[in-house]
C-alpha atoms as a PDB file:
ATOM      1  CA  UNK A   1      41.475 -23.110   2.983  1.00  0.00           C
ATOM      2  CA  UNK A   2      42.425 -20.818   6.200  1.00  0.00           C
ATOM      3  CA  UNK A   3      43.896 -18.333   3.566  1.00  0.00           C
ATOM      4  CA  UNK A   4      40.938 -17.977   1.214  1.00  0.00           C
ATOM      5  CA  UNK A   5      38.366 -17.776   4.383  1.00  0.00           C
ATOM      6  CA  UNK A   6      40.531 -14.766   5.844  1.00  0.00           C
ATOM      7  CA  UNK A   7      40.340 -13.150   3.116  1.00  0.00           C
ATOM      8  CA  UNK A   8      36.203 -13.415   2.253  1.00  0.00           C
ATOM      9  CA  UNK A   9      35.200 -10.701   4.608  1.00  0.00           C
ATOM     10  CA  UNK A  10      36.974  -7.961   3.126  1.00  0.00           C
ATOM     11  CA  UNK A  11      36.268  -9.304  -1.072  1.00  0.00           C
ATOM     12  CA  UNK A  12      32.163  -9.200   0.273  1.00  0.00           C
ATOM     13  CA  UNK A  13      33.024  -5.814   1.739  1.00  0.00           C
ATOM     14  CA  UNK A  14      33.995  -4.530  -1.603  1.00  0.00           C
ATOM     15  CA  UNK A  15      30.892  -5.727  -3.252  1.00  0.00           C
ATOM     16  CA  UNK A  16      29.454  -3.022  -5.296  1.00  0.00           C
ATOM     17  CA  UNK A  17      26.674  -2.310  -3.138  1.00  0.00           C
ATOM     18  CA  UNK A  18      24.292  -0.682  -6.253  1.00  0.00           C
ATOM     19  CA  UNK A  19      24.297  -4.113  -7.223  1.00  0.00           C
ATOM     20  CA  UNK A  20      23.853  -5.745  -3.750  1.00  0.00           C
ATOM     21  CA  UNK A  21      21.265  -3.198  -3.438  1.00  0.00           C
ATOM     22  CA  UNK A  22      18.757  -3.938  -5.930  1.00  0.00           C
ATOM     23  CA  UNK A  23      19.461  -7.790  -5.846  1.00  0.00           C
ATOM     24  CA  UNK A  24      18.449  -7.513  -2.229  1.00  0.00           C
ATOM     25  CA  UNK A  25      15.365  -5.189  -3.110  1.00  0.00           C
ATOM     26  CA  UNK A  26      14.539  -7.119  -6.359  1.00  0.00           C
ATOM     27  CA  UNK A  27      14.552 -10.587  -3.461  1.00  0.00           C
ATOM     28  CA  UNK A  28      12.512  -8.711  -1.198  1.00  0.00           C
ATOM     29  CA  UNK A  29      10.144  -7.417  -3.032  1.00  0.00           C
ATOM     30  CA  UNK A  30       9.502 -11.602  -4.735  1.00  0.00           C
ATOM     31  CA  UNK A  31       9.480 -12.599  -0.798  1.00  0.00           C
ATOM     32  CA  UNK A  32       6.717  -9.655   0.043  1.00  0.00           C
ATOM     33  CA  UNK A  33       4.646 -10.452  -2.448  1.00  0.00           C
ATOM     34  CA  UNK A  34       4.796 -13.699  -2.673  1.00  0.00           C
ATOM     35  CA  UNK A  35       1.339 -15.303  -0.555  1.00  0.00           C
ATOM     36  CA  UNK A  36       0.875 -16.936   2.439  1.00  0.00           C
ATOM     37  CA  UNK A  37       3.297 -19.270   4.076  1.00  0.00           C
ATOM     38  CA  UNK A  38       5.505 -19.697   1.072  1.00  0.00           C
ATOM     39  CA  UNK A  39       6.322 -16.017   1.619  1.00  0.00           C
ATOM     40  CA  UNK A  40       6.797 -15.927   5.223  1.00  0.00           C
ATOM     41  CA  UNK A  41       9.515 -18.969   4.582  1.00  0.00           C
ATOM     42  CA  UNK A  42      11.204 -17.422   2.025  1.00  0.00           C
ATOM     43  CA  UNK A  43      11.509 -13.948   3.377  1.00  0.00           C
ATOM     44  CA  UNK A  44      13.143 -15.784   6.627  1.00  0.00           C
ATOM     45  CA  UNK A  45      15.510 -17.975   3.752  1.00  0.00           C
ATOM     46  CA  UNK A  46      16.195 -14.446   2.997  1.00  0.00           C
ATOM     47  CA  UNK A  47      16.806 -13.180   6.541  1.00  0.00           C
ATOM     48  CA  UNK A  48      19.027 -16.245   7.021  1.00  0.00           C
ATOM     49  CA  UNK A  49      21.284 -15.230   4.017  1.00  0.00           C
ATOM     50  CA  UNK A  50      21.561 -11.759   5.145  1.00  0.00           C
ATOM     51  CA  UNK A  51      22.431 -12.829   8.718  1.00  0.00           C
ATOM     52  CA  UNK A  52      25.104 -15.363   7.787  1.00  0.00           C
ATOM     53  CA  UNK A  53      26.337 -12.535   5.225  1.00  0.00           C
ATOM     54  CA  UNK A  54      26.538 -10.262   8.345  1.00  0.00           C
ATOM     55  CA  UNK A  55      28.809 -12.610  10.531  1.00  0.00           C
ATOM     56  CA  UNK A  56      30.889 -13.135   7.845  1.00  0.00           C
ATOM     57  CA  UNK A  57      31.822  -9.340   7.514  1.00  0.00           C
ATOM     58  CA  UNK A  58      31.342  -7.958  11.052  1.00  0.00           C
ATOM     59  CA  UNK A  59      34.931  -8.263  11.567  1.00  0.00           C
ATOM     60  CA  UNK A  60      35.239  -5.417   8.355  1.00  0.00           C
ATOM     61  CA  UNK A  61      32.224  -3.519   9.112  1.00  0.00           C
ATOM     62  CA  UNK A  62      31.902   0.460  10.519  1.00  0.00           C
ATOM     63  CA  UNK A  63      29.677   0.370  14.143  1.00  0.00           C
ATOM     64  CA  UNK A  64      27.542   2.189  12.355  1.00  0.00           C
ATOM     65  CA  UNK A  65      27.193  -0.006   9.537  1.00  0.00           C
ATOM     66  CA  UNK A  66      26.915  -3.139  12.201  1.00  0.00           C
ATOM     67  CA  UNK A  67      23.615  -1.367  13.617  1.00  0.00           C
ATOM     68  CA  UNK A  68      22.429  -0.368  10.180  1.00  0.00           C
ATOM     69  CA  UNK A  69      22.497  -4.192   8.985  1.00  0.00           C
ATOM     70  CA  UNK A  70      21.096  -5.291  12.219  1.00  0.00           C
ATOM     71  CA  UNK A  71      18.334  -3.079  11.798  1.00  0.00           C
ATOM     72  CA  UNK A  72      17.562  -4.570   8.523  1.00  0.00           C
ATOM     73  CA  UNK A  73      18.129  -7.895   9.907  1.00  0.00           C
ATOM     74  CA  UNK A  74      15.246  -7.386  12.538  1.00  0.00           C
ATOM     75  CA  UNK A  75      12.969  -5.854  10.275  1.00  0.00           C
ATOM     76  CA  UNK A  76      13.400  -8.727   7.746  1.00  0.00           C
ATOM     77  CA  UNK A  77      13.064 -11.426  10.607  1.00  0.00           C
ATOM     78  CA  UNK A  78       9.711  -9.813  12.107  1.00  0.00           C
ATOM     79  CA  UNK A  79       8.670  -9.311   8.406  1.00  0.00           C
ATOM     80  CA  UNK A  80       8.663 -13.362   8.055  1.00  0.00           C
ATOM     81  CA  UNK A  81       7.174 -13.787  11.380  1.00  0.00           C
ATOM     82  CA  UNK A  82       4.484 -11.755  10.499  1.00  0.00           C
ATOM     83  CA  UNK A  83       3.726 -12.950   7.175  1.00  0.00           C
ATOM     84  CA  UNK A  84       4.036 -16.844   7.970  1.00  0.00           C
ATOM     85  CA  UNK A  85       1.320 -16.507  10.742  1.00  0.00           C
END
């Protein structure tokens, strides 16, 4: 099992990221306009996958791309927030 964890970062880094891309918009875009509190839950689901995503590649990822993703982390996160209340 310690083999096929070490290497998981670097297959997820590989992703094509068109694809990532508009599976994360086409997400997004369901959690946004999706009303009420059922929204603001699943748009933090979502901010959970993305953040559990982003500790399991940090240890592949640019700086740059580190603050990029946490960007779009926070947003996400304060997105739910604001949403569910």
């Amino acid at each position: 099992m310690q083999r096929t964890q070490s290497r998981m970062p670097a297959r997820l880094a590989r992703a094509n990221p068109t694809t990532v891309f508009l599976v994360t918009l086409v997400l997004v875009l369901v959690a946004f306009f999706t009303p009420g509190v059922v929204g603001g839950l699943f748009t933090l689901l979502l901010a959970a996958a993305v953040a559990a995503l982003l500790v399991t590649t940090w240890s592949v990822q640019t700086a740059p791309t580190r603050v990029i993703r946490l960007v779009a982390l926070t947003l996400l996160v304060t997105a739910g927030l604001v949403k569910l209340f």
